[in-house]
ModelCIF file with pLDDT and N, C-alpha, C, O atoms, coordinates in Angstrom:
data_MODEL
#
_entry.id   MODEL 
#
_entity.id                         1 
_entity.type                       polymer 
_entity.pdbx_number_of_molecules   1 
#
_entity_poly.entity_id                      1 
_entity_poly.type                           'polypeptide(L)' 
_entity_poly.nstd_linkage                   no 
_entity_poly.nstd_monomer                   no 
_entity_poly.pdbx_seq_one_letter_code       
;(UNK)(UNK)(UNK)(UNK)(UNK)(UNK)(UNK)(UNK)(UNK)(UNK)(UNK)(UNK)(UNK)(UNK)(UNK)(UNK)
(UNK)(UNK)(UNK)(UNK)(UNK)(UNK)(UNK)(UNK)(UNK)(UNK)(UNK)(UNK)(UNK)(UNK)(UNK)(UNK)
;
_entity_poly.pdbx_seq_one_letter_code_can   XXXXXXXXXXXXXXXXXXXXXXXXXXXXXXXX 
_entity_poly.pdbx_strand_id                 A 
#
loop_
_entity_poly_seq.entity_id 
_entity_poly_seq.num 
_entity_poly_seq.mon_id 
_entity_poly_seq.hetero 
1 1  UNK n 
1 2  UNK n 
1 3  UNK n 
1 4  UNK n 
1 5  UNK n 
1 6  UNK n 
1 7  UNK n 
1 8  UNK n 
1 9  UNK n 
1 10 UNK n 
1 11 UNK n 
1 12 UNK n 
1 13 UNK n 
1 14 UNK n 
1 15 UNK n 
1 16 UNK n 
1 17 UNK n 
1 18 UNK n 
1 19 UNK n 
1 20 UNK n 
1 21 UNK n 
1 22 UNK n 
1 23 UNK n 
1 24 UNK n 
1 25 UNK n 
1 26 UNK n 
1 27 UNK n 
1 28 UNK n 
1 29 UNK n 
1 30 UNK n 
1 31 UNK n 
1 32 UNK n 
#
_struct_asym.id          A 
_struct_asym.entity_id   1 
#
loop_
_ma_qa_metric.id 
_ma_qa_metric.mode 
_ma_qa_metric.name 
_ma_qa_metric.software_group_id 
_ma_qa_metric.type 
1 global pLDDT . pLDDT 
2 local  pLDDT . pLDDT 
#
_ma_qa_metric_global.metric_id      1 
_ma_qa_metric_global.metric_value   92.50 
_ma_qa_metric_global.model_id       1 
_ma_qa_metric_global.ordinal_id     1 
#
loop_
_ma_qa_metric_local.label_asym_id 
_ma_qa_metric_local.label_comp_id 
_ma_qa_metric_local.label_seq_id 
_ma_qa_metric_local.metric_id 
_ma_qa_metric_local.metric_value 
_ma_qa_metric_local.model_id 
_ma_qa_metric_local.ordinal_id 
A UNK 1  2 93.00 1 1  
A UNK 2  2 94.00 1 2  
A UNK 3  2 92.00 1 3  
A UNK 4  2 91.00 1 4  
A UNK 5  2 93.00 1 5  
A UNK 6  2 94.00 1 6  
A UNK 7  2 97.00 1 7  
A UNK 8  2 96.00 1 8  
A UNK 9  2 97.00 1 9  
A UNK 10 2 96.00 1 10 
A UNK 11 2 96.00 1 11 
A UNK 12 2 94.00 1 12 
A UNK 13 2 92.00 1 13 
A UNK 14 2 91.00 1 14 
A UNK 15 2 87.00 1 15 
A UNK 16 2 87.00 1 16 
A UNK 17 2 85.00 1 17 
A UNK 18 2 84.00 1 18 
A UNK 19 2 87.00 1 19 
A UNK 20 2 88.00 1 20 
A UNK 21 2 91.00 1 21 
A UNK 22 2 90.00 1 22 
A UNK 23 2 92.00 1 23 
A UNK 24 2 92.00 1 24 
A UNK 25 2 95.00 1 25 
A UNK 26 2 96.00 1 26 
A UNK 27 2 96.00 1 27 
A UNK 28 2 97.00 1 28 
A UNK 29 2 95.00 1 29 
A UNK 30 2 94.00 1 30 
A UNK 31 2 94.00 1 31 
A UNK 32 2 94.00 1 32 
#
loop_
_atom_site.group_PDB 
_atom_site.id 
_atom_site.type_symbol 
_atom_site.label_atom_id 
_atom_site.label_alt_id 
_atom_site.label_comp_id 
_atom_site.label_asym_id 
_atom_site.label_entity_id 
_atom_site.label_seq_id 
_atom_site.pdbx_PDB_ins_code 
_atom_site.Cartn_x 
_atom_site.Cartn_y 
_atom_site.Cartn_z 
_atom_site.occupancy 
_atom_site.B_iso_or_equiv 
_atom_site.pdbx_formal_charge 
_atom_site.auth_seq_id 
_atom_site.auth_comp_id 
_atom_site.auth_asym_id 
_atom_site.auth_atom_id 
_atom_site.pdbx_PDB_model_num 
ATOM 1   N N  . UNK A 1 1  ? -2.417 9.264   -2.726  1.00 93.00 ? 1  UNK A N  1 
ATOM 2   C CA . UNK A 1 1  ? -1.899 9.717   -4.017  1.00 93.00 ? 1  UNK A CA 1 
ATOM 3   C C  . UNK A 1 1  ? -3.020 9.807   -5.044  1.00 93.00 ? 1  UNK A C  1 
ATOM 4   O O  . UNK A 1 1  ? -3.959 9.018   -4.938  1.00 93.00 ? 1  UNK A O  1 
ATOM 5   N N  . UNK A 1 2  ? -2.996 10.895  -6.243  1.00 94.00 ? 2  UNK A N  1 
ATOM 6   C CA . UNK A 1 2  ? -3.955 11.001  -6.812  1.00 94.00 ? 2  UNK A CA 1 
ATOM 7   C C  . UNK A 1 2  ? -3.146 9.940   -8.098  1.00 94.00 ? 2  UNK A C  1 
ATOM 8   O O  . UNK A 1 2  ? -1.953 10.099  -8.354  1.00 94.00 ? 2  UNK A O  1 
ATOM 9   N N  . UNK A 1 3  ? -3.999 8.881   -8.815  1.00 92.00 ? 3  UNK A N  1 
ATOM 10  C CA . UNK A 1 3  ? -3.918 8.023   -9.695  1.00 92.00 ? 3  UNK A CA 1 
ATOM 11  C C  . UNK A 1 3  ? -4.553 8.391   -10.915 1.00 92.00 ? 3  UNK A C  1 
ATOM 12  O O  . UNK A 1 3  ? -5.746 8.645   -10.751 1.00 92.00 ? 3  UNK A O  1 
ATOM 13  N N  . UNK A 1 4  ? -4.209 8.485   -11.898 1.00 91.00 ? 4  UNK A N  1 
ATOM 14  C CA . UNK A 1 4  ? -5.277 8.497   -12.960 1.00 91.00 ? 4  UNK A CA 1 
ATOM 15  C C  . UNK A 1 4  ? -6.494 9.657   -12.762 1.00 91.00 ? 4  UNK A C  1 
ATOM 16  O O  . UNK A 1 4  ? -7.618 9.413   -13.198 1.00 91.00 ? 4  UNK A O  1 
ATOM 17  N N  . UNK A 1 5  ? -6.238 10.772  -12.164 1.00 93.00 ? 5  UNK A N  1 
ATOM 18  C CA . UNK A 1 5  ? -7.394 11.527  -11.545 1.00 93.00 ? 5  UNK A CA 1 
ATOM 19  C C  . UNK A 1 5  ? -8.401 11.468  -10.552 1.00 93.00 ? 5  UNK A C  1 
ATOM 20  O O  . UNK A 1 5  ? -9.392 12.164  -10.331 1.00 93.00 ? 5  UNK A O  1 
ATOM 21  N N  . UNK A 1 6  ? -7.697 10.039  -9.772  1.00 94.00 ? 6  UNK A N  1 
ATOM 22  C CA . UNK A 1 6  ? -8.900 9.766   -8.767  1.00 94.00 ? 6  UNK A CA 1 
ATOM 23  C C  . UNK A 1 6  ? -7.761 9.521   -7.429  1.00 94.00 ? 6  UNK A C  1 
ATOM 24  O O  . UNK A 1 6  ? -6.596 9.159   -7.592  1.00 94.00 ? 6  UNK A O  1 
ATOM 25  N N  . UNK A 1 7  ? -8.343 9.785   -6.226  1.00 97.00 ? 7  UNK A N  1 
ATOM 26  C CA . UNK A 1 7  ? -7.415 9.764   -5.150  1.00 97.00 ? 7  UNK A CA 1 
ATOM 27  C C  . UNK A 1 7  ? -7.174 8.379   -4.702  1.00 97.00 ? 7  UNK A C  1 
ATOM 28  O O  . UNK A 1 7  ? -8.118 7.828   -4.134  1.00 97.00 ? 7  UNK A O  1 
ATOM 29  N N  . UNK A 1 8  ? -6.232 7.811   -4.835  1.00 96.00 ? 8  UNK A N  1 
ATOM 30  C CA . UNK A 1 8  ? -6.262 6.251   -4.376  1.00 96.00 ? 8  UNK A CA 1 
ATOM 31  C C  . UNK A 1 8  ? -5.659 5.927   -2.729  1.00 96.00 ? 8  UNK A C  1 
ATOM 32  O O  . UNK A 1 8  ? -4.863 6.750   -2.277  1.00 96.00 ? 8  UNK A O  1 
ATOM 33  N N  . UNK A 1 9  ? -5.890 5.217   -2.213  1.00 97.00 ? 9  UNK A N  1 
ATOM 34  C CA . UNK A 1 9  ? -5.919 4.805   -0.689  1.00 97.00 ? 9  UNK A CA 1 
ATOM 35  C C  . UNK A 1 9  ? -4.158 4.576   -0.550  1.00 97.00 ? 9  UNK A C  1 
ATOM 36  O O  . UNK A 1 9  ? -3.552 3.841   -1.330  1.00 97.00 ? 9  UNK A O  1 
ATOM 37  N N  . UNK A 1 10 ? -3.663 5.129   0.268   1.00 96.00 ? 10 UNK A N  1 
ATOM 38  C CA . UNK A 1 10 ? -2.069 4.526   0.086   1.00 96.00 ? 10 UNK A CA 1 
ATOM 39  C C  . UNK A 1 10 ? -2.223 3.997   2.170   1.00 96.00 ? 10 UNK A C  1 
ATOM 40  O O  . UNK A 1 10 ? -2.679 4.506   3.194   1.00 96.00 ? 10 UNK A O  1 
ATOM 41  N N  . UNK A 1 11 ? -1.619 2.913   1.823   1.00 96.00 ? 11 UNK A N  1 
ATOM 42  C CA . UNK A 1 11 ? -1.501 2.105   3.552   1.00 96.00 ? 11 UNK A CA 1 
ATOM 43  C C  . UNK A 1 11 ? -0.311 1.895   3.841   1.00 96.00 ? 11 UNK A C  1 
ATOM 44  O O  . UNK A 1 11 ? 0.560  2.038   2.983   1.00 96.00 ? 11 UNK A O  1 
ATOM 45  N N  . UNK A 1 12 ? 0.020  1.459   5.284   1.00 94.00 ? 12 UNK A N  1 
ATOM 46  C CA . UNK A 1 12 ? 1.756  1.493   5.677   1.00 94.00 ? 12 UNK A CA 1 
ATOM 47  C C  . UNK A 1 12 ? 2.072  0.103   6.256   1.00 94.00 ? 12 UNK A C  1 
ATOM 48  O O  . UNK A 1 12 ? 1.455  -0.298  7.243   1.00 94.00 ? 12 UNK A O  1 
ATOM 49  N N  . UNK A 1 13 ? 2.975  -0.601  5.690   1.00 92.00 ? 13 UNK A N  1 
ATOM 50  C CA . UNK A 1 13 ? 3.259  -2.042  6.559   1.00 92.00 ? 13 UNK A CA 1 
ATOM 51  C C  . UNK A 1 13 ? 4.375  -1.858  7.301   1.00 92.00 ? 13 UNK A C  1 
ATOM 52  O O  . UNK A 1 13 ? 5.254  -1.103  6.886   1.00 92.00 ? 13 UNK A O  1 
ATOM 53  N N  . UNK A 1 14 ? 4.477  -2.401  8.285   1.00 91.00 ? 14 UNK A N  1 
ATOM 54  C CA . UNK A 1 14 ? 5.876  -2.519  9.140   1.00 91.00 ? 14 UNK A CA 1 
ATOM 55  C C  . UNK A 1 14 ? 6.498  -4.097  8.904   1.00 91.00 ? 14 UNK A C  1 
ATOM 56  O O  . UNK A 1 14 ? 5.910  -5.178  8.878   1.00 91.00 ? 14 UNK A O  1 
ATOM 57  N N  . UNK A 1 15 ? 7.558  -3.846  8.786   1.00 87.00 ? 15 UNK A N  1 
ATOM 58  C CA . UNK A 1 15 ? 8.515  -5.191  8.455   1.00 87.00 ? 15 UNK A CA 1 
ATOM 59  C C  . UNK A 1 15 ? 9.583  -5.196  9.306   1.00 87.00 ? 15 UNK A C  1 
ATOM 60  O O  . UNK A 1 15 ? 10.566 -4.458  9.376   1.00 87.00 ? 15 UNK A O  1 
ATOM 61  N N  . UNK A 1 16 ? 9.074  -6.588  10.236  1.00 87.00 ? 16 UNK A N  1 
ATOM 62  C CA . UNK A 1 16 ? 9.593  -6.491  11.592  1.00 87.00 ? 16 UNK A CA 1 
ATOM 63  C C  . UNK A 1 16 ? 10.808 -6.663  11.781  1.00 87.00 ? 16 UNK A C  1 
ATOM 64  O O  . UNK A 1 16 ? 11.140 -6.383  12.933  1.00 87.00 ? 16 UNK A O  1 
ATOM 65  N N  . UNK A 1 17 ? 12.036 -7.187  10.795  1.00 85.00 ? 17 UNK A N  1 
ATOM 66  C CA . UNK A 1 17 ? 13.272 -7.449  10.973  1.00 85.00 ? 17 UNK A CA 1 
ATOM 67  C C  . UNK A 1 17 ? 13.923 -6.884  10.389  1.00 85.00 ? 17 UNK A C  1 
ATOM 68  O O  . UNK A 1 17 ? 15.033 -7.395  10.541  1.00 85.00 ? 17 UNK A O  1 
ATOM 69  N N  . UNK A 1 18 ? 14.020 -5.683  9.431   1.00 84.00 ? 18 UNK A N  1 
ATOM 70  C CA . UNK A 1 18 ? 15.008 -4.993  9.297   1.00 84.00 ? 18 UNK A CA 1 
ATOM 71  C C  . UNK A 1 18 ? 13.907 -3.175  9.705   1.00 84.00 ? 18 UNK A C  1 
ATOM 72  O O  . UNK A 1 18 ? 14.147 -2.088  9.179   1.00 84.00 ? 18 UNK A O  1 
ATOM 73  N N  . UNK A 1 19 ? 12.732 -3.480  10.803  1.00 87.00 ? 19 UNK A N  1 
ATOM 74  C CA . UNK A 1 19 ? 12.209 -2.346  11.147  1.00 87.00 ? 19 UNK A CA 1 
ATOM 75  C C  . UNK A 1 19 ? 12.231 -1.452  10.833  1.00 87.00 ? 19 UNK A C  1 
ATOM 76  O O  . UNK A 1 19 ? 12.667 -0.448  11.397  1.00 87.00 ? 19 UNK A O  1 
ATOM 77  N N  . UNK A 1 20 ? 11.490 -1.637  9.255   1.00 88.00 ? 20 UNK A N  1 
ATOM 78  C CA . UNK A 1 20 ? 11.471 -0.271  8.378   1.00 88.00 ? 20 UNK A CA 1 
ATOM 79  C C  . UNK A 1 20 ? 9.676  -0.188  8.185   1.00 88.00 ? 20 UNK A C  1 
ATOM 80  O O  . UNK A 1 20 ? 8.871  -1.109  8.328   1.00 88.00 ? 20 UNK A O  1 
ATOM 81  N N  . UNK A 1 21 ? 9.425  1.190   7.830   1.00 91.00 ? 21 UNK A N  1 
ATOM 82  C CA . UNK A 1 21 ? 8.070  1.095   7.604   1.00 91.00 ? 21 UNK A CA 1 
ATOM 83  C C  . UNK A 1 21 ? 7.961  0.823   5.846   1.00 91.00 ? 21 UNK A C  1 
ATOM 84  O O  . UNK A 1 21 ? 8.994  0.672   5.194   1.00 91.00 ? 21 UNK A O  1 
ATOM 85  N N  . UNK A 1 22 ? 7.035  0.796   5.405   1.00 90.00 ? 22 UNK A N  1 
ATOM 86  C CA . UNK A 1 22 ? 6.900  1.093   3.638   1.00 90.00 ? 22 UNK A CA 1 
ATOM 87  C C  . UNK A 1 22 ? 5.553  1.368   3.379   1.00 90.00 ? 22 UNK A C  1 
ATOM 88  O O  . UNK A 1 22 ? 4.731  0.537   3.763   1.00 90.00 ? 22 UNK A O  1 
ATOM 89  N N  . UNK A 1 23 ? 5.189  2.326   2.829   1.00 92.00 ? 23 UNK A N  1 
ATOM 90  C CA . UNK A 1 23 ? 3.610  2.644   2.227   1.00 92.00 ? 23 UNK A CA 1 
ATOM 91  C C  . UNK A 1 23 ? 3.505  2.847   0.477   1.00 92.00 ? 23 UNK A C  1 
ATOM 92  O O  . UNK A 1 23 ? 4.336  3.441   -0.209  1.00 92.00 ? 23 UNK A O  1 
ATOM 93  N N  . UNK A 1 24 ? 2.529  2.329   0.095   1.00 92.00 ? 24 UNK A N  1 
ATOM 94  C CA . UNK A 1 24 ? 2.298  2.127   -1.146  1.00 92.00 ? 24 UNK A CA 1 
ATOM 95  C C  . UNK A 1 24 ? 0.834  1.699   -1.263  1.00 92.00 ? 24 UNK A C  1 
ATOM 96  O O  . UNK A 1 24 ? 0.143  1.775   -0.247  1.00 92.00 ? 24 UNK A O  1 
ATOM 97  N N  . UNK A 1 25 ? 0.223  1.198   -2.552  1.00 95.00 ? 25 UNK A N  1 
ATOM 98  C CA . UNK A 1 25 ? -1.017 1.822   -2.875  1.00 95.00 ? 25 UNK A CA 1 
ATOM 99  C C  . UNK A 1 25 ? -1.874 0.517   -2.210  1.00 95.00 ? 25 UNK A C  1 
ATOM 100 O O  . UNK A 1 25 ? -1.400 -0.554  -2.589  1.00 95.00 ? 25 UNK A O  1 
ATOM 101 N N  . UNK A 1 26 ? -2.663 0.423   -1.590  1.00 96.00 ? 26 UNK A N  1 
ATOM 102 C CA . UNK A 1 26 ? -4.015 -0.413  -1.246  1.00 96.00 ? 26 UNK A CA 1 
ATOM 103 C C  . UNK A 1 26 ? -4.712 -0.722  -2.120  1.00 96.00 ? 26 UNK A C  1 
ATOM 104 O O  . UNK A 1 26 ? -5.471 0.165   -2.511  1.00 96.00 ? 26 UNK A O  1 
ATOM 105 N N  . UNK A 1 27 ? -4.797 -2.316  -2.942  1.00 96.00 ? 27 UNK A N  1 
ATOM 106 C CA . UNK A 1 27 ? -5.986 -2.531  -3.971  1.00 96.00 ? 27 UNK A CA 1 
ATOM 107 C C  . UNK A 1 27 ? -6.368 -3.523  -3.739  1.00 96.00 ? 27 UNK A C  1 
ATOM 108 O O  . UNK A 1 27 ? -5.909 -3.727  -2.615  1.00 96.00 ? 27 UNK A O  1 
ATOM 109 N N  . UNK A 1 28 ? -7.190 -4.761  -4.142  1.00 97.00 ? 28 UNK A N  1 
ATOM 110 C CA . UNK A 1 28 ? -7.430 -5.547  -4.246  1.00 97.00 ? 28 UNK A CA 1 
ATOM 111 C C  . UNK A 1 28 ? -7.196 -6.929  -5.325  1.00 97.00 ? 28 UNK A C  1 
ATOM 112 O O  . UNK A 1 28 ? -6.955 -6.671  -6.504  1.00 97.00 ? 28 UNK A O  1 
ATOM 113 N N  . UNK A 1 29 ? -7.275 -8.352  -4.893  1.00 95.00 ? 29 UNK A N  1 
ATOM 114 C CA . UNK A 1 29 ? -7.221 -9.181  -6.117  1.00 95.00 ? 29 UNK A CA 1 
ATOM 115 C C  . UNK A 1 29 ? -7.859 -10.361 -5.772  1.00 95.00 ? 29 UNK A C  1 
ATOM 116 O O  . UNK A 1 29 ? -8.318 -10.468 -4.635  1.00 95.00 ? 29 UNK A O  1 
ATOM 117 N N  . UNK A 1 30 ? -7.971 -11.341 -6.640  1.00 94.00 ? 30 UNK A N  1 
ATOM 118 C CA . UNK A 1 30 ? -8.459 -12.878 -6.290  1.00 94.00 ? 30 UNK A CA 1 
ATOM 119 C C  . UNK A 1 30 ? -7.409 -13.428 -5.832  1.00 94.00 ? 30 UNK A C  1 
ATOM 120 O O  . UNK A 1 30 ? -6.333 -13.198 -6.383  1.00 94.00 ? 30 UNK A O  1 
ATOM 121 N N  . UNK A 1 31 ? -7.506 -14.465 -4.476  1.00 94.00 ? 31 UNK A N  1 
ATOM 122 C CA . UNK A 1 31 ? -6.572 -15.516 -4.126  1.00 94.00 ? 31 UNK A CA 1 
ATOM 123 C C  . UNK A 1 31 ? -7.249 -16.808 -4.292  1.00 94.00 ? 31 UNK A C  1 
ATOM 124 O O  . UNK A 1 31 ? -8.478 -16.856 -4.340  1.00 94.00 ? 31 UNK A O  1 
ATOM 125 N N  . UNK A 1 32 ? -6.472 -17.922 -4.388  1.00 94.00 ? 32 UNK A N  1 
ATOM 126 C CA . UNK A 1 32 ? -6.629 -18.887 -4.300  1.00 94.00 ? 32 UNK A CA 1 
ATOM 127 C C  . UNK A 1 32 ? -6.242 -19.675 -2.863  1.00 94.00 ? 32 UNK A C  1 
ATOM 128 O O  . UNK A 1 32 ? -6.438 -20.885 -2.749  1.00 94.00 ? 32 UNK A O  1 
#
């Protein structure tokens, strides 16, 4: 997807118990 004018990374998770896919945007953050 293009964001703000720049193309941003979109990735896909699978969620194993009601076996649906979902994709949305790839970013980063700090964990603890």
């Amino acid at each position: 997807k293009i964001i703000n004018g720049v193309c941003a990374c979109q990735a896909t998770a699978f969620e194993p118990f009601q076996r649906i896919c979902n994709s949305d945007q790839f970013t980063y953050g700090d964990l603890s």
